[in-house]
C-alpha atoms as a PDB file:
ATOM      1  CA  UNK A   1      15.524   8.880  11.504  1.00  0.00           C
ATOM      2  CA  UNK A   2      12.559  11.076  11.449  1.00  0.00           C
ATOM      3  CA  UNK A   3       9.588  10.849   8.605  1.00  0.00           C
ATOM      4  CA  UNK A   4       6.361  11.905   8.818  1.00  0.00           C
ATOM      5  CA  UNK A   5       2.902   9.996   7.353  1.00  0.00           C
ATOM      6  CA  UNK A   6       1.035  12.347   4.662  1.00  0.00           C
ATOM      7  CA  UNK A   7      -1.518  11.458   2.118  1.00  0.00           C
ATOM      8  CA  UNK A   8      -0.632  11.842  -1.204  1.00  0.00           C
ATOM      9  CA  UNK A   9      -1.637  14.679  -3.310  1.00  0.00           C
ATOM     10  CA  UNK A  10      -1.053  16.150  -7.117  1.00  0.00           C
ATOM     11  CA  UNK A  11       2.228  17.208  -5.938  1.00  0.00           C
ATOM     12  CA  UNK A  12       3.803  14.221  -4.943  1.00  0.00           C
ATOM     13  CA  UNK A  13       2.798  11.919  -7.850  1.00  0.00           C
ATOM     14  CA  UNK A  14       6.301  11.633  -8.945  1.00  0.00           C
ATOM     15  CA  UNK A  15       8.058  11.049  -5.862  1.00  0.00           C
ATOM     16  CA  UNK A  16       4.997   8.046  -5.617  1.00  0.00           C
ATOM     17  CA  UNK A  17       5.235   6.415  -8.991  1.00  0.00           C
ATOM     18  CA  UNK A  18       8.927   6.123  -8.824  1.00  0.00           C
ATOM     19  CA  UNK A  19       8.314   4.416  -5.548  1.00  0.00           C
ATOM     20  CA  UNK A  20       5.931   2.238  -7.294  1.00  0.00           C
ATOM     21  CA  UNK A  21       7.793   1.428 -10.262  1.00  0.00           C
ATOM     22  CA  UNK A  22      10.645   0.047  -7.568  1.00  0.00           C
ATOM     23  CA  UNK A  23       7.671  -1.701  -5.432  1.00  0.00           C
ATOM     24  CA  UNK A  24       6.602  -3.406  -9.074  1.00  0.00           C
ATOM     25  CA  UNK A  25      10.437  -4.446  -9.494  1.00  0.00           C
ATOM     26  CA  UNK A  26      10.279  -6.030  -6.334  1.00  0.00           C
ATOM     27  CA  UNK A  27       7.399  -8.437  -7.700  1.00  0.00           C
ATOM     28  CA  UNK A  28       9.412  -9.017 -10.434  1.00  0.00           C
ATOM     29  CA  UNK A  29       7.620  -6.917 -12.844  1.00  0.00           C
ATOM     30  CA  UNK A  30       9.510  -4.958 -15.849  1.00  0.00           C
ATOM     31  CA  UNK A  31      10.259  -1.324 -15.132  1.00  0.00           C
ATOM     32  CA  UNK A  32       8.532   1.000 -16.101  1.00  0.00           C
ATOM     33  CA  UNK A  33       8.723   4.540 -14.594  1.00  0.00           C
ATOM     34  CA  UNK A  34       6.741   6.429 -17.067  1.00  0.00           C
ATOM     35  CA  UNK A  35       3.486   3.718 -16.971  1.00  0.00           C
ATOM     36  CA  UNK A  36       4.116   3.222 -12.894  1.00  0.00           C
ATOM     37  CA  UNK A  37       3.847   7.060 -12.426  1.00  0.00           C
ATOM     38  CA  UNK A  38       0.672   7.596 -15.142  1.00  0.00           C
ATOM     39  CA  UNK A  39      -1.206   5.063 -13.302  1.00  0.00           C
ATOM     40  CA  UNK A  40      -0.435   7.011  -9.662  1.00  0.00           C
ATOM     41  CA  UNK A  41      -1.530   9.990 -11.338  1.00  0.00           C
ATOM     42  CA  UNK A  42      -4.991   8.529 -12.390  1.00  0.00           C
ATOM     43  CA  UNK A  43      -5.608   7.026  -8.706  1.00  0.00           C
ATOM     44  CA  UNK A  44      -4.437  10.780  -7.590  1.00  0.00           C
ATOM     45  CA  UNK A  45      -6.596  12.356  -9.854  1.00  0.00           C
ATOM     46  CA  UNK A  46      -9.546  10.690 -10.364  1.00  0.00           C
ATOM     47  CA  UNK A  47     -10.010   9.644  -6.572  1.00  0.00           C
ATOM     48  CA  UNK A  48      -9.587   5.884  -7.055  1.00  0.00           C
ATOM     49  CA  UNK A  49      -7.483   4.892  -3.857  1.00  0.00           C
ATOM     50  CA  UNK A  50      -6.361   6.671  -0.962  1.00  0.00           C
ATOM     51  CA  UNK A  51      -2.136   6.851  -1.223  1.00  0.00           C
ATOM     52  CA  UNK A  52      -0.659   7.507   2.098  1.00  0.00           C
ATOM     53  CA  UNK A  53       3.345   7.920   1.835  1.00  0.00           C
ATOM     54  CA  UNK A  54       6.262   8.517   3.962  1.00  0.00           C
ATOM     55  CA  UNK A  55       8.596  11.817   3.928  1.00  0.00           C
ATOM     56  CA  UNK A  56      12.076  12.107   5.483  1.00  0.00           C
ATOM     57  CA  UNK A  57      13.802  15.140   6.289  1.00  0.00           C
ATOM     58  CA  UNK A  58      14.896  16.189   2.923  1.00  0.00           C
ATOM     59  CA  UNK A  59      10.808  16.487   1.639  1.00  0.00           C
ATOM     60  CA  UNK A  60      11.495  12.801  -0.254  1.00  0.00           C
ATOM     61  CA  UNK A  61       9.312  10.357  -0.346  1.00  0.00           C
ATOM     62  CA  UNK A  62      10.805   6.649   1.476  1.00  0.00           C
ATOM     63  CA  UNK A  63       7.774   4.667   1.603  1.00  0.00           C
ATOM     64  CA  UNK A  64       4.106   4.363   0.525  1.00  0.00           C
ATOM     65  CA  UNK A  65       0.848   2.759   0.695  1.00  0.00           C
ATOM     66  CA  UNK A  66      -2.546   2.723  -1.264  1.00  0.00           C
ATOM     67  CA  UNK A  67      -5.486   1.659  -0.296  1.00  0.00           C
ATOM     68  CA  UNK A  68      -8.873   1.101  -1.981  1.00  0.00           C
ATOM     69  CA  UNK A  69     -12.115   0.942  -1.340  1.00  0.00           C
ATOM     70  CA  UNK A  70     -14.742  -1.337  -1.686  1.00  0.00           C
ATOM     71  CA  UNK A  71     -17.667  -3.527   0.160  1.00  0.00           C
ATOM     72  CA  UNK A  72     -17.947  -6.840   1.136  1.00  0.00           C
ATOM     73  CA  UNK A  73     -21.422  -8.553   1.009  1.00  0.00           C
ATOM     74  CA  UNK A  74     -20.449 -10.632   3.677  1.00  0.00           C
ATOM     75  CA  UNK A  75     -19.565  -8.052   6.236  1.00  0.00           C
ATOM     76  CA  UNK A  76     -22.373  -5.909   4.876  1.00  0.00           C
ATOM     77  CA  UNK A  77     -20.157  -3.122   4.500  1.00  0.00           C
ATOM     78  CA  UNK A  78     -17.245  -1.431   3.265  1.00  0.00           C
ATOM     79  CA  UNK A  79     -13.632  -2.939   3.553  1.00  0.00           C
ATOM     80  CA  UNK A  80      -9.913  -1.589   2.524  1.00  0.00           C
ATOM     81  CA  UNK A  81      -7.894  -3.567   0.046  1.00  0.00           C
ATOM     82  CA  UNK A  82      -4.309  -3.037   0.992  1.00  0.00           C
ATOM     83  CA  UNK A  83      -2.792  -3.531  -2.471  1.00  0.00           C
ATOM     84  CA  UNK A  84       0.884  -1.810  -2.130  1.00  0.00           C
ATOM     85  CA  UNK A  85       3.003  -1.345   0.540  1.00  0.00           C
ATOM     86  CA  UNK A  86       6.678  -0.606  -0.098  1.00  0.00           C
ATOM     87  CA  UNK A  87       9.731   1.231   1.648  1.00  0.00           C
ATOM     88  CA  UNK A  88      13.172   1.905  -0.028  1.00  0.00           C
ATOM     89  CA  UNK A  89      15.542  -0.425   0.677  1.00  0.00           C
ATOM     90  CA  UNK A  90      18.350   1.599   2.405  1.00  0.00           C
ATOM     91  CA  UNK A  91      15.154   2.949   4.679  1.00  0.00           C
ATOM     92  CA  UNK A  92      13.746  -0.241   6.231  1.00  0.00           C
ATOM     93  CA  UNK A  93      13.758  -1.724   9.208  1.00  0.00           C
ATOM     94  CA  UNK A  94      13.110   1.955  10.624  1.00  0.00           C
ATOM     95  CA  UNK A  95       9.527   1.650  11.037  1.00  0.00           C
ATOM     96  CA  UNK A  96       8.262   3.022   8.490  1.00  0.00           C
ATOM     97  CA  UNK A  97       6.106  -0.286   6.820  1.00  0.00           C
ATOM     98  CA  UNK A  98       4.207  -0.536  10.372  1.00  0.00           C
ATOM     99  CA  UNK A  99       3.668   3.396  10.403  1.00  0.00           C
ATOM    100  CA  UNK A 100       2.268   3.336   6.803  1.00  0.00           C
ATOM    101  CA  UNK A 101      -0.077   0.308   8.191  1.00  0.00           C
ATOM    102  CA  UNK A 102      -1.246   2.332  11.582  1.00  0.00           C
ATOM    103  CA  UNK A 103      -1.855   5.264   9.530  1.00  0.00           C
ATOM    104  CA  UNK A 104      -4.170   2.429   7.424  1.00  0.00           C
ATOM    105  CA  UNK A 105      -5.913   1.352  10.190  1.00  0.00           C
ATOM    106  CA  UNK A 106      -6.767   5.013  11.458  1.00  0.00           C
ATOM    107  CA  UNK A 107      -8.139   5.810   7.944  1.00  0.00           C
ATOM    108  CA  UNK A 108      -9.832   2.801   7.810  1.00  0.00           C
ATOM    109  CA  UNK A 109     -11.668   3.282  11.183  1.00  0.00           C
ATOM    110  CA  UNK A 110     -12.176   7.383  10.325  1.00  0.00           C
ATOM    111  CA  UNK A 111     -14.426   5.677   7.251  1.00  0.00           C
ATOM    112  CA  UNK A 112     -15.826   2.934   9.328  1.00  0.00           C
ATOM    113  CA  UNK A 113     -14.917   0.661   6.993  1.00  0.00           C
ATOM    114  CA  UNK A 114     -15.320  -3.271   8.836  1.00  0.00           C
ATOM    115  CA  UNK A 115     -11.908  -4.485   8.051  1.00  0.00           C
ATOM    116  CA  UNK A 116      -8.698  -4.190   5.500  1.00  0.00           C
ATOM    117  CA  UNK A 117      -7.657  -7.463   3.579  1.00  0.00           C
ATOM    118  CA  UNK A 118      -4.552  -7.598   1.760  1.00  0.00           C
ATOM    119  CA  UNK A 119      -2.476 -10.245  -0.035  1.00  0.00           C
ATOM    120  CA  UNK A 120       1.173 -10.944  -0.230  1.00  0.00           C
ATOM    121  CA  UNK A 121       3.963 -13.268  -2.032  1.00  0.00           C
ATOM    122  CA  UNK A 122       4.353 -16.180  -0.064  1.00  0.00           C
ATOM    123  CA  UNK A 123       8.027 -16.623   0.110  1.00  0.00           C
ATOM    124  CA  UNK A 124       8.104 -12.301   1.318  1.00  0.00           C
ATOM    125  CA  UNK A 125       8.202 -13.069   5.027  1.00  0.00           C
ATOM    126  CA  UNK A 126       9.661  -9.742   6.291  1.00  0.00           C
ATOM    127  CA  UNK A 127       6.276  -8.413   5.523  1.00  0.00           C
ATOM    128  CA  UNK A 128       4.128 -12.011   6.569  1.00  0.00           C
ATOM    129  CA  UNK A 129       6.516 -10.919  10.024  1.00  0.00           C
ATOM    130  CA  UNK A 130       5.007  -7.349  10.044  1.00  0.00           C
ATOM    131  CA  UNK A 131       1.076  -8.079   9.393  1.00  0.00           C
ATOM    132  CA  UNK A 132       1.018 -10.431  11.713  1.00  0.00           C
ATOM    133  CA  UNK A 133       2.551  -8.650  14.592  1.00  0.00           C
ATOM    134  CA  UNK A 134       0.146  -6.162  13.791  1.00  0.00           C
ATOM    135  CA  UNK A 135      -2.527  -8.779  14.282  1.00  0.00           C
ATOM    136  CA  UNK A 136      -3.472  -9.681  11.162  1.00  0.00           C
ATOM    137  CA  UNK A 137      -4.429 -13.228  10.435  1.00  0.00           C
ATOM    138  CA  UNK A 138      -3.164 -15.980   7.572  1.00  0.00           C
ATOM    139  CA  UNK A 139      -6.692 -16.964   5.443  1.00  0.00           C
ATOM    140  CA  UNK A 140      -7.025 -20.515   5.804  1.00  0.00           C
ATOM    141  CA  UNK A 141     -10.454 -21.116   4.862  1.00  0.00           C
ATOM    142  CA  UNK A 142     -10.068 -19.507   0.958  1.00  0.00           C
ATOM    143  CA  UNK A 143      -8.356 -19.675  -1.781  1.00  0.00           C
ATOM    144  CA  UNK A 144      -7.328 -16.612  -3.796  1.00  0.00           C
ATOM    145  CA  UNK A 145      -8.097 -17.134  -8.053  1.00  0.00           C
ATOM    146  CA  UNK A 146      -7.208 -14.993 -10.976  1.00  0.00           C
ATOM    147  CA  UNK A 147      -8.200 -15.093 -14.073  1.00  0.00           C
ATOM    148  CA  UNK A 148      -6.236 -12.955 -16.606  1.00  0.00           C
ATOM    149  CA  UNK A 149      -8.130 -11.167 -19.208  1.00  0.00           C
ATOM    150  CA  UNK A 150      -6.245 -10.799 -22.336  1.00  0.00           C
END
């Protein structure tokens, strides 16, 4: 199967929030197409996270990633949050999740950002599988809080 690595732009904000209104569904959220694809166009348009995504043959999009900035006191300097990562169903296991996370790690070094963090469900080992043949590493030494504004 051959697909090629792009970053997103205006034009492919609907292709990306329906992919992100399926990547929500997988976390059990409520879809939502029309709020999933508003809130791709405002990270599009307003610069808030880089959006890399897959396209097969037929110009469609199969698979995405989005990224976002920020800096870690610790590592005096910027790091990636990896925050979505999703493929279509009937398109995995071709590669596609560890191409979306090389083409991570190039951006991330083109910005010499000092690392890329990311969390994931604990019971979605496919994608434990992938980081960590990639060589990333399980936290041991933190735990993760949220506190929910309401």
């Amino acid at each position: 199967m051959e697909f090629k690595i792009i970053e997103a732009e205006p034009k492919h904000i609907e292709q990306v929030g329906e992919l992100f209104d399926l990547y929500r569904q997988f976390y059990k959220y409520e879809s939502n197409l029309i709020e999933s694809t508003n809130y791709i166009k405002d990270r599009i348009k307003n610069n808030e996270s880089i959006i890399f995504i897959a396209i097969n043959d037929a110009n469609k999009a199969i698979g995405f990633v989005q990224l976002y900035e920020t800096f870690g006191s610790l590592d005096l300097g910027k790091i990636i949050i990896l925050y979505d990562l999703y493929v279509k169903k009937d398109h995995r296991k071709n590669n596609i999740g560890r191409k979306l996370m090389i083409r991570s790690h190039e951006y991330a070094k083109k910005i010499n950002a000092k690392r890329i963090q990311l969390s994931t469900a604990t019971d979605n080992f496919i994608g434990q599988s992938l980081y960590e043949s990639l060589g990333y590493v399980k936290d041991i030494d933190f735990y993760t809080y949220d506190f929910e504004i309401k």
